[in-house]
PDB file of N, CA and C in Angstrom:
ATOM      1  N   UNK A   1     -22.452 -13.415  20.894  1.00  0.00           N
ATOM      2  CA  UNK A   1     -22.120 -12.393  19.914  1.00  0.00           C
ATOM      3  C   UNK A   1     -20.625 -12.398  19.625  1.00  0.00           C
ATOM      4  N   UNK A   2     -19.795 -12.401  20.547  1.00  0.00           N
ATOM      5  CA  UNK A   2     -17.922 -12.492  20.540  1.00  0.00           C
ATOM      6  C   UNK A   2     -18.105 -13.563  19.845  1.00  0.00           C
ATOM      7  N   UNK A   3     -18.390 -14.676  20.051  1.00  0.00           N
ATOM      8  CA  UNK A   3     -17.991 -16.209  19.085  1.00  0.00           C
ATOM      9  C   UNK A   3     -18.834 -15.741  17.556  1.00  0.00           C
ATOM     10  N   UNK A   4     -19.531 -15.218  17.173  1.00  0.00           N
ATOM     11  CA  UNK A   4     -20.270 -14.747  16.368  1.00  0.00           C
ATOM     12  C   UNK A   4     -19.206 -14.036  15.029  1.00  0.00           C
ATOM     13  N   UNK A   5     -18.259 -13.136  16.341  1.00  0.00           N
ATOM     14  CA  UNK A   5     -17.625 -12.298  15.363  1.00  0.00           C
ATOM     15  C   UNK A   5     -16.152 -12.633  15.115  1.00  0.00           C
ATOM     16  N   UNK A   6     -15.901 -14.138  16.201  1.00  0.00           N
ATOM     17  CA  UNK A   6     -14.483 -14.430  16.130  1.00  0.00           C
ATOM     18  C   UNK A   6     -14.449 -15.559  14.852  1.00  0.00           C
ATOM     19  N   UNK A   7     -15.622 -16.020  14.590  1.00  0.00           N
ATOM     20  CA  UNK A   7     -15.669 -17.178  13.304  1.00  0.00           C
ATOM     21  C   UNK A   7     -15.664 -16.469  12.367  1.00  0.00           C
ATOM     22  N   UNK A   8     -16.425 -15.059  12.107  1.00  0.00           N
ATOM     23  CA  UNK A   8     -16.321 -14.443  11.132  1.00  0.00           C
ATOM     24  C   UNK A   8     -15.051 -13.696  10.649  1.00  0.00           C
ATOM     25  N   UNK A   9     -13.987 -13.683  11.489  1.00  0.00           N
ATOM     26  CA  UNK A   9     -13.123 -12.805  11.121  1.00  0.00           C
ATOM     27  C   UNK A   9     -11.859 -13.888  10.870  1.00  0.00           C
ATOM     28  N   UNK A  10     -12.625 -15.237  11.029  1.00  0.00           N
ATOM     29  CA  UNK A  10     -10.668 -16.480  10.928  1.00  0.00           C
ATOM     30  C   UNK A  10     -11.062 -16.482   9.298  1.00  0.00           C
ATOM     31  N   UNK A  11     -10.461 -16.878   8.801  1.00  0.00           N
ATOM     32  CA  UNK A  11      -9.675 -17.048   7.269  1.00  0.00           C
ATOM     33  C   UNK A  11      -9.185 -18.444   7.307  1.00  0.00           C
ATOM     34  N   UNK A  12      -9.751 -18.951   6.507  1.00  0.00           N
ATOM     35  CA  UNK A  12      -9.334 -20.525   6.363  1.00  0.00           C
ATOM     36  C   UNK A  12      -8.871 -20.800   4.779  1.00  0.00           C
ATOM     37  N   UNK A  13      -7.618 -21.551   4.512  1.00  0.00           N
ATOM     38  CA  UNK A  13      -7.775 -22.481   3.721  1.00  0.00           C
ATOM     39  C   UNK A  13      -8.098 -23.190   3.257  1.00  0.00           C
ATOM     40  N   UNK A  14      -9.344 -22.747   2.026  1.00  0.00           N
ATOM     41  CA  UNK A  14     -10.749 -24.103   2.020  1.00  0.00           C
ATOM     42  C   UNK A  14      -9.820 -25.588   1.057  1.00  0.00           C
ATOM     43  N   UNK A  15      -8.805 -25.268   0.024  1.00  0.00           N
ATOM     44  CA  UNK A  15      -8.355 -26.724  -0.278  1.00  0.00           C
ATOM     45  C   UNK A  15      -7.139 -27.238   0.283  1.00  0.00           C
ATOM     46  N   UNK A  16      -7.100 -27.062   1.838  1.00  0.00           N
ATOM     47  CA  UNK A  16      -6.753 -27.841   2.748  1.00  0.00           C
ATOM     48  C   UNK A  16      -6.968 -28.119   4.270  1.00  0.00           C
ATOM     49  N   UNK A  17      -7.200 -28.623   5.425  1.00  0.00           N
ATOM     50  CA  UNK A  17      -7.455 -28.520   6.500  1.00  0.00           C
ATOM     51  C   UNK A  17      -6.916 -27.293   7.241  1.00  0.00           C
ATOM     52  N   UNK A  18      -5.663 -27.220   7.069  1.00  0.00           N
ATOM     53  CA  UNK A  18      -4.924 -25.863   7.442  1.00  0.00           C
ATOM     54  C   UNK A  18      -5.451 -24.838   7.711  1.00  0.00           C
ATOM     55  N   UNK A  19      -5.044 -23.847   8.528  1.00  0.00           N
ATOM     56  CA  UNK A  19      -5.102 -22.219   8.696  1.00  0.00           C
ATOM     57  C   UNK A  19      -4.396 -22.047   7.578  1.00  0.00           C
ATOM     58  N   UNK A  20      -5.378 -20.628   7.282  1.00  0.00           N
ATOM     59  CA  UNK A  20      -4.802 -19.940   5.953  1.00  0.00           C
ATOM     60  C   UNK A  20      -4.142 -18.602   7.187  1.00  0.00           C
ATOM     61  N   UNK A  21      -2.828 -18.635   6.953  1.00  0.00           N
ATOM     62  CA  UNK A  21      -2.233 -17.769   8.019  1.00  0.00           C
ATOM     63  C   UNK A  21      -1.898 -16.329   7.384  1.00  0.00           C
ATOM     64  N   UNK A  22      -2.271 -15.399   7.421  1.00  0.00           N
ATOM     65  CA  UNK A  22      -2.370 -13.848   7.301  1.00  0.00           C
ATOM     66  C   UNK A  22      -2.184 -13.006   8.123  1.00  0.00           C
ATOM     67  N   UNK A  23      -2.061 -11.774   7.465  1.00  0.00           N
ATOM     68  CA  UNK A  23      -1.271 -10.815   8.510  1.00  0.00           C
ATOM     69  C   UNK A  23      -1.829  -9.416   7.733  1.00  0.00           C
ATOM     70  N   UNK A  24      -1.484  -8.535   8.347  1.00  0.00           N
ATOM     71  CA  UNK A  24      -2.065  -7.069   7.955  1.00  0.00           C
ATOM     72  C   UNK A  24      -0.389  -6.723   7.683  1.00  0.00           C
ATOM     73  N   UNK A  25      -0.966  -5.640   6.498  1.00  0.00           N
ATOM     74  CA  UNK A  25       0.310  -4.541   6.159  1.00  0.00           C
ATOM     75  C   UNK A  25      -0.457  -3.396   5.774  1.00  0.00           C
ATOM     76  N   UNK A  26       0.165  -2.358   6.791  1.00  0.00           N
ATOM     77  CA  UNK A  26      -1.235  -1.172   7.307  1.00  0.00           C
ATOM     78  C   UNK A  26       0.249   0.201   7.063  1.00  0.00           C
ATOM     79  N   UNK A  27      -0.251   1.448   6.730  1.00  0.00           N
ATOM     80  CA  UNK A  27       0.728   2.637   6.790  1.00  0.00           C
ATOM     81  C   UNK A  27       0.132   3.455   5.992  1.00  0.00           C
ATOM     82  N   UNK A  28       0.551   4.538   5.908  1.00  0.00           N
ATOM     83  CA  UNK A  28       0.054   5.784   4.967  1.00  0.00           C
ATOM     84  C   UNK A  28       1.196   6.131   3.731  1.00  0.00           C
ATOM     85  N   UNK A  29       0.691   6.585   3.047  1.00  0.00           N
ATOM     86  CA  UNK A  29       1.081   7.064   1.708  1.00  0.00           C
ATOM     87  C   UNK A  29       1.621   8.536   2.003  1.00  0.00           C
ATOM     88  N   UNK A  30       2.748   8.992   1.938  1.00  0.00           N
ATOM     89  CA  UNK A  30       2.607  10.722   2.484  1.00  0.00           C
ATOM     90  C   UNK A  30       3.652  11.145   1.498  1.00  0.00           C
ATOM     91  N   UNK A  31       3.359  12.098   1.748  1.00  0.00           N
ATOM     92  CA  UNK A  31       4.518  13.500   1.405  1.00  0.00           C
ATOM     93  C   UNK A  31       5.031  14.474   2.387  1.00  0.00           C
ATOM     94  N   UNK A  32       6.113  14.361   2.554  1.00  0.00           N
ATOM     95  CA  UNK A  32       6.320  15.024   3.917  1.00  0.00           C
ATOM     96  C   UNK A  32       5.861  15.412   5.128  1.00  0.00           C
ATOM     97  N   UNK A  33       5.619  13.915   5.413  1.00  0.00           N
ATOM     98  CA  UNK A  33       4.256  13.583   6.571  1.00  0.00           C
ATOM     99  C   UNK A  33       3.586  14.455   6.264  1.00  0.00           C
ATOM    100  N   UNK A  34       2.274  14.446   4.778  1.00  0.00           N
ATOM    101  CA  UNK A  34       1.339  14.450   4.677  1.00  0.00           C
ATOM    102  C   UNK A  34       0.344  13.979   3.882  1.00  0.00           C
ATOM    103  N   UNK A  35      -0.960  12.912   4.331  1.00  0.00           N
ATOM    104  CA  UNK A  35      -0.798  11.684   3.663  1.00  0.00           C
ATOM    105  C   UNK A  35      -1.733  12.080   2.583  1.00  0.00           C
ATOM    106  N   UNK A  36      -1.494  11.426   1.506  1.00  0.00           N
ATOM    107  CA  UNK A  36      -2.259  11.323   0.599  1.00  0.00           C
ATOM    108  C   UNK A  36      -3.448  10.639  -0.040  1.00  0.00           C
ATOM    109  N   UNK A  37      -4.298  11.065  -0.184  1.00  0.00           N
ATOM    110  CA  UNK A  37      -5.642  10.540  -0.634  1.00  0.00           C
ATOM    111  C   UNK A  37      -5.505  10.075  -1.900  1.00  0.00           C
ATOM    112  N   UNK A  38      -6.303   8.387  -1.932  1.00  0.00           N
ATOM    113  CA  UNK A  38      -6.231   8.029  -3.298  1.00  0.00           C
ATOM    114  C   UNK A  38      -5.499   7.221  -3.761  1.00  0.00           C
ATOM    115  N   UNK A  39      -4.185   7.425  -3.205  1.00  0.00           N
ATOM    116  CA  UNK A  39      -2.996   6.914  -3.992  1.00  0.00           C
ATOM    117  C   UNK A  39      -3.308   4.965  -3.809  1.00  0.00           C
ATOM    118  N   UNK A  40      -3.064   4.505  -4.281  1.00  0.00           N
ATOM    119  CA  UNK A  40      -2.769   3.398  -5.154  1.00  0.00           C
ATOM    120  C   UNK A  40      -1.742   2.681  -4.768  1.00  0.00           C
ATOM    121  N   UNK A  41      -1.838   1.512  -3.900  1.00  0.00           N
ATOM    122  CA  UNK A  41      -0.774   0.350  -3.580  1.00  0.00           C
ATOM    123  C   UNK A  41      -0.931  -0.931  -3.717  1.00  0.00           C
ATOM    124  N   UNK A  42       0.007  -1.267  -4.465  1.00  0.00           N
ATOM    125  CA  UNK A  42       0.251  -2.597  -4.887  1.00  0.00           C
ATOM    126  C   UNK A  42       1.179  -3.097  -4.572  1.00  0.00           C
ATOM    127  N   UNK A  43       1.243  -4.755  -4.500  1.00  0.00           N
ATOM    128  CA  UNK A  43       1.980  -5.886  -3.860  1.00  0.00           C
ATOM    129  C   UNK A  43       2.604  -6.470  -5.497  1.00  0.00           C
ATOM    130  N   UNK A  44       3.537  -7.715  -5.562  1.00  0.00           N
ATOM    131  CA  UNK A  44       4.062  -8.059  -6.690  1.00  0.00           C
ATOM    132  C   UNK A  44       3.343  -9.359  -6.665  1.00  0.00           C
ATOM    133  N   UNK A  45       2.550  -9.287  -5.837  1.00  0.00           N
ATOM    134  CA  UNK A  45       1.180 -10.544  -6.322  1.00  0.00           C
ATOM    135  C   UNK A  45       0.015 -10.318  -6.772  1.00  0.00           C
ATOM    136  N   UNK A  46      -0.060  -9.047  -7.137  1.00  0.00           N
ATOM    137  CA  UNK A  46      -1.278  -8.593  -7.786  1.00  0.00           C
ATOM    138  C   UNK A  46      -2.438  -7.810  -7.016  1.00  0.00           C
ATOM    139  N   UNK A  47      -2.091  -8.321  -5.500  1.00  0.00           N
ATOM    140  CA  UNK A  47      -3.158  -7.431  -4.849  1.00  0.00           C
ATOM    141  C   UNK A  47      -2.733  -5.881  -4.797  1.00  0.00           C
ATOM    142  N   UNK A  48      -4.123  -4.696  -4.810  1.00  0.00           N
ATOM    143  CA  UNK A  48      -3.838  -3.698  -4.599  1.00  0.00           C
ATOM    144  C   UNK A  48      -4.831  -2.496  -4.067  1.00  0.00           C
ATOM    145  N   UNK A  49      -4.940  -1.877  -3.494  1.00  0.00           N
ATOM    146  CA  UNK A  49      -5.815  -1.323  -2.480  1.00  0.00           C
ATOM    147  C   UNK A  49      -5.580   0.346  -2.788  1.00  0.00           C
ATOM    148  N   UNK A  50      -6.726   1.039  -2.522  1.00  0.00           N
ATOM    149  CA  UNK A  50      -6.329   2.406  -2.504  1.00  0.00           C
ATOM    150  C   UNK A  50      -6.215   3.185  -1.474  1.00  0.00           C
ATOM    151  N   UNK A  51      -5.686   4.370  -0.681  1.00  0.00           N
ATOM    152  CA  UNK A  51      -5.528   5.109   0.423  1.00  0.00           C
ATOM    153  C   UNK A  51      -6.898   5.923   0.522  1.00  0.00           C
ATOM    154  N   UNK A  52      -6.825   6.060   1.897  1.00  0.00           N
ATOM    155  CA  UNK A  52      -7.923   6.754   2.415  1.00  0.00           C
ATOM    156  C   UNK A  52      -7.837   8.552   1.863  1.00  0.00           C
ATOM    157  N   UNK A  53      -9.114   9.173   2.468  1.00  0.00           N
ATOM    158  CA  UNK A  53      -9.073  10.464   2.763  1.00  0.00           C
ATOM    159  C   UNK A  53      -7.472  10.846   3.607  1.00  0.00           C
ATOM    160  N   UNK A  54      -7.189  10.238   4.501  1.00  0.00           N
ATOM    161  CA  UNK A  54      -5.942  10.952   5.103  1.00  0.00           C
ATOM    162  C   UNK A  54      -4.756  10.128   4.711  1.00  0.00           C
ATOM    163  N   UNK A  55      -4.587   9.039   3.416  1.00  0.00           N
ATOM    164  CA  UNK A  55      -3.296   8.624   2.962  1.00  0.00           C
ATOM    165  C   UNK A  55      -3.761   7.054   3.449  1.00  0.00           C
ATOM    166  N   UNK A  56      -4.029   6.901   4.832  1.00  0.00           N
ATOM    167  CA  UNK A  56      -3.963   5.243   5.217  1.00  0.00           C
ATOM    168  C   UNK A  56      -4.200   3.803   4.326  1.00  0.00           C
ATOM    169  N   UNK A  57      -3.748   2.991   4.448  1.00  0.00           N
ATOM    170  CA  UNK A  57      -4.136   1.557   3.720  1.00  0.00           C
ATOM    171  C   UNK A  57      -4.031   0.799   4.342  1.00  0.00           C
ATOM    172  N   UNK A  58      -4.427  -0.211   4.451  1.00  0.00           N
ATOM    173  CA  UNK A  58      -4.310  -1.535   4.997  1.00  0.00           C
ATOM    174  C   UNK A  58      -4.875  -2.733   3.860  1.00  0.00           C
ATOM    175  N   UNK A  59      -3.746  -4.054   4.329  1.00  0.00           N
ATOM    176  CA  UNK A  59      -4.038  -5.037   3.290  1.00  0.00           C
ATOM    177  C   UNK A  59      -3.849  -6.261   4.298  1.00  0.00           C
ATOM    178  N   UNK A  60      -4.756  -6.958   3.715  1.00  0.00           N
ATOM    179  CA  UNK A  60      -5.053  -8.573   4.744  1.00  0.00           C
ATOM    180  C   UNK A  60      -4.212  -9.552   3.644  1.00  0.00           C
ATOM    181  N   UNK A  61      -2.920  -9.981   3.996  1.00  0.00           N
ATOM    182  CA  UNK A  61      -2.028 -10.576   3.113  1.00  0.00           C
ATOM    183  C   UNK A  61      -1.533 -12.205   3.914  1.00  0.00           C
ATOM    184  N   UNK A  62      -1.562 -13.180   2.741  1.00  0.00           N
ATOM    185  CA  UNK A  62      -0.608 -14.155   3.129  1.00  0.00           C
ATOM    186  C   UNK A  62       0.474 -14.161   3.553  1.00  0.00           C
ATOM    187  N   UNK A  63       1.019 -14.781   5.062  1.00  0.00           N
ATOM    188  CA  UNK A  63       2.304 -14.681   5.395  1.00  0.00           C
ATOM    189  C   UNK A  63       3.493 -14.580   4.476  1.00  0.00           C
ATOM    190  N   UNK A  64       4.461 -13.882   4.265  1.00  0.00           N
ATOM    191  CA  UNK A  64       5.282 -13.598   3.351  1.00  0.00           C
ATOM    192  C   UNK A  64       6.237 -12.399   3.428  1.00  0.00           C
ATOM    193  N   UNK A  65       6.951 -12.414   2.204  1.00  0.00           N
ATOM    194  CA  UNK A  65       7.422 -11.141   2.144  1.00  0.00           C
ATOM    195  C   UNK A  65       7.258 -10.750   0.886  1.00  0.00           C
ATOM    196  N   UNK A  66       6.466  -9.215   0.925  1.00  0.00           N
ATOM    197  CA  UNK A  66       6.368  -8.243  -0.456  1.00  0.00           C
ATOM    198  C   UNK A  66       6.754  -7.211  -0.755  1.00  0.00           C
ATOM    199  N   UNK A  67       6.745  -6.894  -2.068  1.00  0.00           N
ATOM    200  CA  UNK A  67       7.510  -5.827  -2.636  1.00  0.00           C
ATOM    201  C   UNK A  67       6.180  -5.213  -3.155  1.00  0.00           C
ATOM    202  N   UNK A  68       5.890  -3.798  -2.168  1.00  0.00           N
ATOM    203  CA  UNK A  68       4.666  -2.846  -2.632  1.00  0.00           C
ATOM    204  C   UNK A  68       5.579  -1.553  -3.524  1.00  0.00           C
ATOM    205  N   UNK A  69       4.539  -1.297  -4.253  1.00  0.00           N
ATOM    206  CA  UNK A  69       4.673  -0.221  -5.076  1.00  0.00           C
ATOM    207  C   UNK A  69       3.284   0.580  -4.259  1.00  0.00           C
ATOM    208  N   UNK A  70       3.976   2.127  -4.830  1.00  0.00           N
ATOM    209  CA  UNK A  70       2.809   3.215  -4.132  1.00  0.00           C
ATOM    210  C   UNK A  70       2.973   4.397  -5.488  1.00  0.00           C
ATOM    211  N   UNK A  71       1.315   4.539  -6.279  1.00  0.00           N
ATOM    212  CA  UNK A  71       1.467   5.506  -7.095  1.00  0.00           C
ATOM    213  C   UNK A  71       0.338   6.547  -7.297  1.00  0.00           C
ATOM    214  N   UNK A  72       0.439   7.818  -6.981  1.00  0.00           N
ATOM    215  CA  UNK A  72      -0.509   9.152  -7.263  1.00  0.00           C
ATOM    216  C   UNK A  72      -0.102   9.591  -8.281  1.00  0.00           C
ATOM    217  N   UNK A  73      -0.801   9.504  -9.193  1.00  0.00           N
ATOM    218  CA  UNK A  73      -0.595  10.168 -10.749  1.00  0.00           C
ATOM    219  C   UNK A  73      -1.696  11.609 -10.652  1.00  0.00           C
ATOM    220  N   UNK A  74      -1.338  13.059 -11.253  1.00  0.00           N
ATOM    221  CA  UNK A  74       0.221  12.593 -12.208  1.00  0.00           C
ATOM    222  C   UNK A  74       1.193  13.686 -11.315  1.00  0.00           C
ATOM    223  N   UNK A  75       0.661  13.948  -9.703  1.00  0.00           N
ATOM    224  CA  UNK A  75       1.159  15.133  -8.958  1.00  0.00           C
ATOM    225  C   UNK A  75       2.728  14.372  -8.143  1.00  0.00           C
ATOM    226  N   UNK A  76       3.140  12.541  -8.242  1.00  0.00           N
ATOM    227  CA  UNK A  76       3.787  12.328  -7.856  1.00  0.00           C
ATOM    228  C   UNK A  76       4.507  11.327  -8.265  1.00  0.00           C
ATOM    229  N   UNK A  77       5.917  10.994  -8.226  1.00  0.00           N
ATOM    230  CA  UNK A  77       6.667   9.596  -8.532  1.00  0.00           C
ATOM    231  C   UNK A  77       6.030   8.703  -8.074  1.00  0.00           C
ATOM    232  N   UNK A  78       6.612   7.482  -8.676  1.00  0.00           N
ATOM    233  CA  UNK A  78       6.322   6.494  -8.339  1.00  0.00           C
ATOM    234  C   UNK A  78       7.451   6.129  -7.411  1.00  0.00           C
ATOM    235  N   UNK A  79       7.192   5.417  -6.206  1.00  0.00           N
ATOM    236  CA  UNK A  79       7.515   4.537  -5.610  1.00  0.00           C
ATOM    237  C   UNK A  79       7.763   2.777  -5.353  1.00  0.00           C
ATOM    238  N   UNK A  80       8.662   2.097  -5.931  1.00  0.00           N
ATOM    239  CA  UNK A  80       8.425   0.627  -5.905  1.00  0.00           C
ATOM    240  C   UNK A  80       9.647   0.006  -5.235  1.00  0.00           C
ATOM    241  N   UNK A  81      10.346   0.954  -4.427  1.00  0.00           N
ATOM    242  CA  UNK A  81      11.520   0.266  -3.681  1.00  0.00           C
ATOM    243  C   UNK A  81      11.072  -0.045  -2.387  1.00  0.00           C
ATOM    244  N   UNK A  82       9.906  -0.854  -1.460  1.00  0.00           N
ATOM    245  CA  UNK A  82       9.393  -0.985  -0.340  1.00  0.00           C
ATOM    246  C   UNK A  82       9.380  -2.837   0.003  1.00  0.00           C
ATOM    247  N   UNK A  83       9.595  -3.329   0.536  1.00  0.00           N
ATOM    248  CA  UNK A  83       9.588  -3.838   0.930  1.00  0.00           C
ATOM    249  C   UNK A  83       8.887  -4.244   2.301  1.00  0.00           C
ATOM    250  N   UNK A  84       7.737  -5.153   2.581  1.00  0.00           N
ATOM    251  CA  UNK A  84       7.323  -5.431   3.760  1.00  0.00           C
ATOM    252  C   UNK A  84       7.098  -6.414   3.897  1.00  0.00           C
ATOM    253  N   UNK A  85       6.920  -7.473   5.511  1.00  0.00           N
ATOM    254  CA  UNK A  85       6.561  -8.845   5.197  1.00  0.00           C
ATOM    255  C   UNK A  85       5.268  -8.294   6.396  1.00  0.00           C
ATOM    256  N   UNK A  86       4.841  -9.366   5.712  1.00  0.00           N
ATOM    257  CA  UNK A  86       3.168  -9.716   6.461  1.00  0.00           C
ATOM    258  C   UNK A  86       2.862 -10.989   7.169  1.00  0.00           C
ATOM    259  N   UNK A  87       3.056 -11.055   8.748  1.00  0.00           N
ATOM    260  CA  UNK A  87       4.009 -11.768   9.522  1.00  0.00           C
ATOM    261  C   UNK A  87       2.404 -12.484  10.076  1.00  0.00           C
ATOM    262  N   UNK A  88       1.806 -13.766  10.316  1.00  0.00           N
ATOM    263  CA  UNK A  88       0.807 -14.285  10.610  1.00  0.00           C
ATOM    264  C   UNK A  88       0.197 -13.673  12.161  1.00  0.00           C
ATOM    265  N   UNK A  89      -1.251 -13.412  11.880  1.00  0.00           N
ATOM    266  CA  UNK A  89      -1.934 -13.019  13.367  1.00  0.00           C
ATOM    267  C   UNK A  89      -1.176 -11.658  13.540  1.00  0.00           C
ATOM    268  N   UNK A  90      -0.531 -10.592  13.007  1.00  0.00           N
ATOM    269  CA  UNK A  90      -0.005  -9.638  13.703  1.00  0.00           C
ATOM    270  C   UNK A  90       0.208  -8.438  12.238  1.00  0.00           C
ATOM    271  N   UNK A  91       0.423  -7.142  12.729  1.00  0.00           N
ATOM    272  CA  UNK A  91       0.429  -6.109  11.513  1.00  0.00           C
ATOM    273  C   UNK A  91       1.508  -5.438  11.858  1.00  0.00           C
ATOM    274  N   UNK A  92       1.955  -4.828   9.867  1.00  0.00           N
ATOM    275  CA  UNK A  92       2.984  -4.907   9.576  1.00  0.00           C
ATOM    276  C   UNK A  92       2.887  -3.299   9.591  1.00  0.00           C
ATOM    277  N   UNK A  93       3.054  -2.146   9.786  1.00  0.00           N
ATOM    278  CA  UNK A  93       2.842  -0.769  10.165  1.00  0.00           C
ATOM    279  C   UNK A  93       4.359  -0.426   8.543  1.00  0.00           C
ATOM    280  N   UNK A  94       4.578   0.237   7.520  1.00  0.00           N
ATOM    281  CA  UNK A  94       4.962  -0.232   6.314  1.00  0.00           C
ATOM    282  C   UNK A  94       4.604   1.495   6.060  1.00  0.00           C
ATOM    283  N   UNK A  95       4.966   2.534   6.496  1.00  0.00           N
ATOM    284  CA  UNK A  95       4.627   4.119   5.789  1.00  0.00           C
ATOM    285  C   UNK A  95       5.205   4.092   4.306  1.00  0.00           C
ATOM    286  N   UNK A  96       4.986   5.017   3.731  1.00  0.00           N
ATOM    287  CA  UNK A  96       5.449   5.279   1.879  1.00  0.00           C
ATOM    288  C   UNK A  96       5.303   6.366   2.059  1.00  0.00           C
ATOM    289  N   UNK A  97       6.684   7.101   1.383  1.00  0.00           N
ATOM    290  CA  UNK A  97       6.743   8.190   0.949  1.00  0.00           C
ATOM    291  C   UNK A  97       7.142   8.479  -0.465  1.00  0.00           C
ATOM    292  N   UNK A  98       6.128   9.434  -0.951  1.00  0.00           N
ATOM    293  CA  UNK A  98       6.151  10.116  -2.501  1.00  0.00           C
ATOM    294  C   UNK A  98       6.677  10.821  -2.441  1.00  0.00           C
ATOM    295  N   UNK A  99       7.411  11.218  -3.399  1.00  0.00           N
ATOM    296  CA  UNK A  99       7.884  12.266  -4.009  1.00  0.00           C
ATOM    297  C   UNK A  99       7.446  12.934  -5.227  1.00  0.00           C
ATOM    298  N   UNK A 100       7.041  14.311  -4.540  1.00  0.00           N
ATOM    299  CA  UNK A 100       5.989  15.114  -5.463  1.00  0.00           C
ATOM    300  C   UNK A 100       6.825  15.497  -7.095  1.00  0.00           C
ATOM    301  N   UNK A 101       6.297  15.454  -8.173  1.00  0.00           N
ATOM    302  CA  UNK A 101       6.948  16.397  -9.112  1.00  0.00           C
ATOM    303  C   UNK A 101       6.935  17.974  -9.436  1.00  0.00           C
ATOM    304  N   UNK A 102       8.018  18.167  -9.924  1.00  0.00           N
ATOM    305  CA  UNK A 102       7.643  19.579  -9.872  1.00  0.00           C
ATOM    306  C   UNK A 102       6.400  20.193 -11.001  1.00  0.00           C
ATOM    307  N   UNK A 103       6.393  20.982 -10.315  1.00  0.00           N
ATOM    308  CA  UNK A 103       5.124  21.586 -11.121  1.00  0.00           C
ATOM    309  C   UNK A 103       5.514  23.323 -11.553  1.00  0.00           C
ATOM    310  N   UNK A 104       4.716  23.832 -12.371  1.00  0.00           N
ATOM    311  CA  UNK A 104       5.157  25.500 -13.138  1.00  0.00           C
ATOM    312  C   UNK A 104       5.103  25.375 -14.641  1.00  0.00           C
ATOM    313  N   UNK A 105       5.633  26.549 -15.085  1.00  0.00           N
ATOM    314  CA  UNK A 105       5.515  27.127 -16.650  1.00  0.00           C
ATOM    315  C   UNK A 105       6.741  26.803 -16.794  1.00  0.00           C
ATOM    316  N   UNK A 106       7.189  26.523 -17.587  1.00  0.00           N
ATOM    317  CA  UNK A 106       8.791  26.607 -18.670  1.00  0.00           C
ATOM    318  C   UNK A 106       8.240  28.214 -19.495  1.00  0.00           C
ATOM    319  N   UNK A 107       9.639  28.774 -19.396  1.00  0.00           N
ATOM    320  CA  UNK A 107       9.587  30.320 -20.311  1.00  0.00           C
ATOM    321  C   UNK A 107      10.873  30.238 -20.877  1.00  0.00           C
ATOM    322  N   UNK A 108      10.780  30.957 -21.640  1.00  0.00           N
ATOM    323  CA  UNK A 108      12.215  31.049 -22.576  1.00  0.00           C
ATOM    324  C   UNK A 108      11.994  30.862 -24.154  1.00  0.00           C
ATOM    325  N   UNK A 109      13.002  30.649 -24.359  1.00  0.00           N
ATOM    326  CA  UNK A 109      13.334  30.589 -26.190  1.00  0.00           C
ATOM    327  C   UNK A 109      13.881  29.660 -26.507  1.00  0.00           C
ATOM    328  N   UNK A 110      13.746  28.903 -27.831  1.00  0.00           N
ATOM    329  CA  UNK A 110      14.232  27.557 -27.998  1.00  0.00           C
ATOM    330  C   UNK A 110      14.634  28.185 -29.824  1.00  0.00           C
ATOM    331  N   UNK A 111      16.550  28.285 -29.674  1.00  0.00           N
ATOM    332  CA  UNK A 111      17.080  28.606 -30.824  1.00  0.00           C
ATOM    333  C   UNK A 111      18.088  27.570 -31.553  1.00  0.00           C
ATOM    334  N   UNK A 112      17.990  27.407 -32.686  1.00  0.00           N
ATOM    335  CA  UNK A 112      18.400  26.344 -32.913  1.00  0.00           C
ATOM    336  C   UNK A 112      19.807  26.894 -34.310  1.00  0.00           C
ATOM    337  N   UNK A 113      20.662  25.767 -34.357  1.00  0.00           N
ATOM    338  CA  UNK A 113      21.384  25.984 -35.399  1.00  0.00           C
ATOM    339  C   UNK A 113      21.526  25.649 -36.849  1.00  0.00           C
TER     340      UNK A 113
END
C-alpha cells in the first residue's frame, strides 16, 4: 500500500527521463491575522488556486522563483508585491496579507463654481 501511494504522489517529466522537481508554496491569505475565504492566488506563470474556508492555499510548483499576486474583490486591495521560491521536495510556508478597503456612506454637498 506505502509503494502504492509513493508512485502516486512522484511527478515526472514525461518529455524527458528526468525528475520533474517541485515544491509546495503553502500560507494563508489574511487580514490582520484573519484568513480569508476565497481569495484568489496567482503566480506570474499563470497558475492560480483559491483559499480555503479559513484563508489557506497551497500550490504544487516547479522549482523556481515566483511572483504571487493575492486578490478578494471587492472588500480588499490587491496584493502583487510577494515573492516566493518553491524549493524541490520541500514547502515554501509564503502568508499574504490584504488590505481591506474602506467601506461607509459619503454625506455632504457637492457645490460648484
Amino acid at each position: 500500500m506505502l509503494d502504492m501511494l509513493l508512485d502516486y504522489v512522484k511527478v515526472r517529466k514525461y518529455a524527458s527521463s528526468e525528475p520533474y522537481i517541485v515544491g509546495y508554496i503553502n500560507g494563508t491569505v489574511q487580514n490582520n491575522g484573519t484568513g480569508i475565504a476565497g481569495a484568489i492566488v496567482s503566480t506570474n506563470t499563470g497558475n492560480s488556486t483559491n483559499t480555503n474556508a479559513s484563508g489557506y492555499y497551497s500550490m504544487l510548483l516547479p522549482s523556481g522563483e515566483y511572483h504571487l499576486s493575492a486578490i478578494s474583490e471587492p472588500g480588499f486591495y490587491v496584493n502583487n508585491s510577494i515573492t516566493a521560491n518553491a524549493i524541490a521536495g520541500s514547502t515554501t510556508i509564503q502568508d499574504i496579507e490584504l488590505l481591506k478597503k474602506p467601506t461607509g456612506n459619503i454625506s455632504g454637498s457637492v457645490t460648484g463654481k
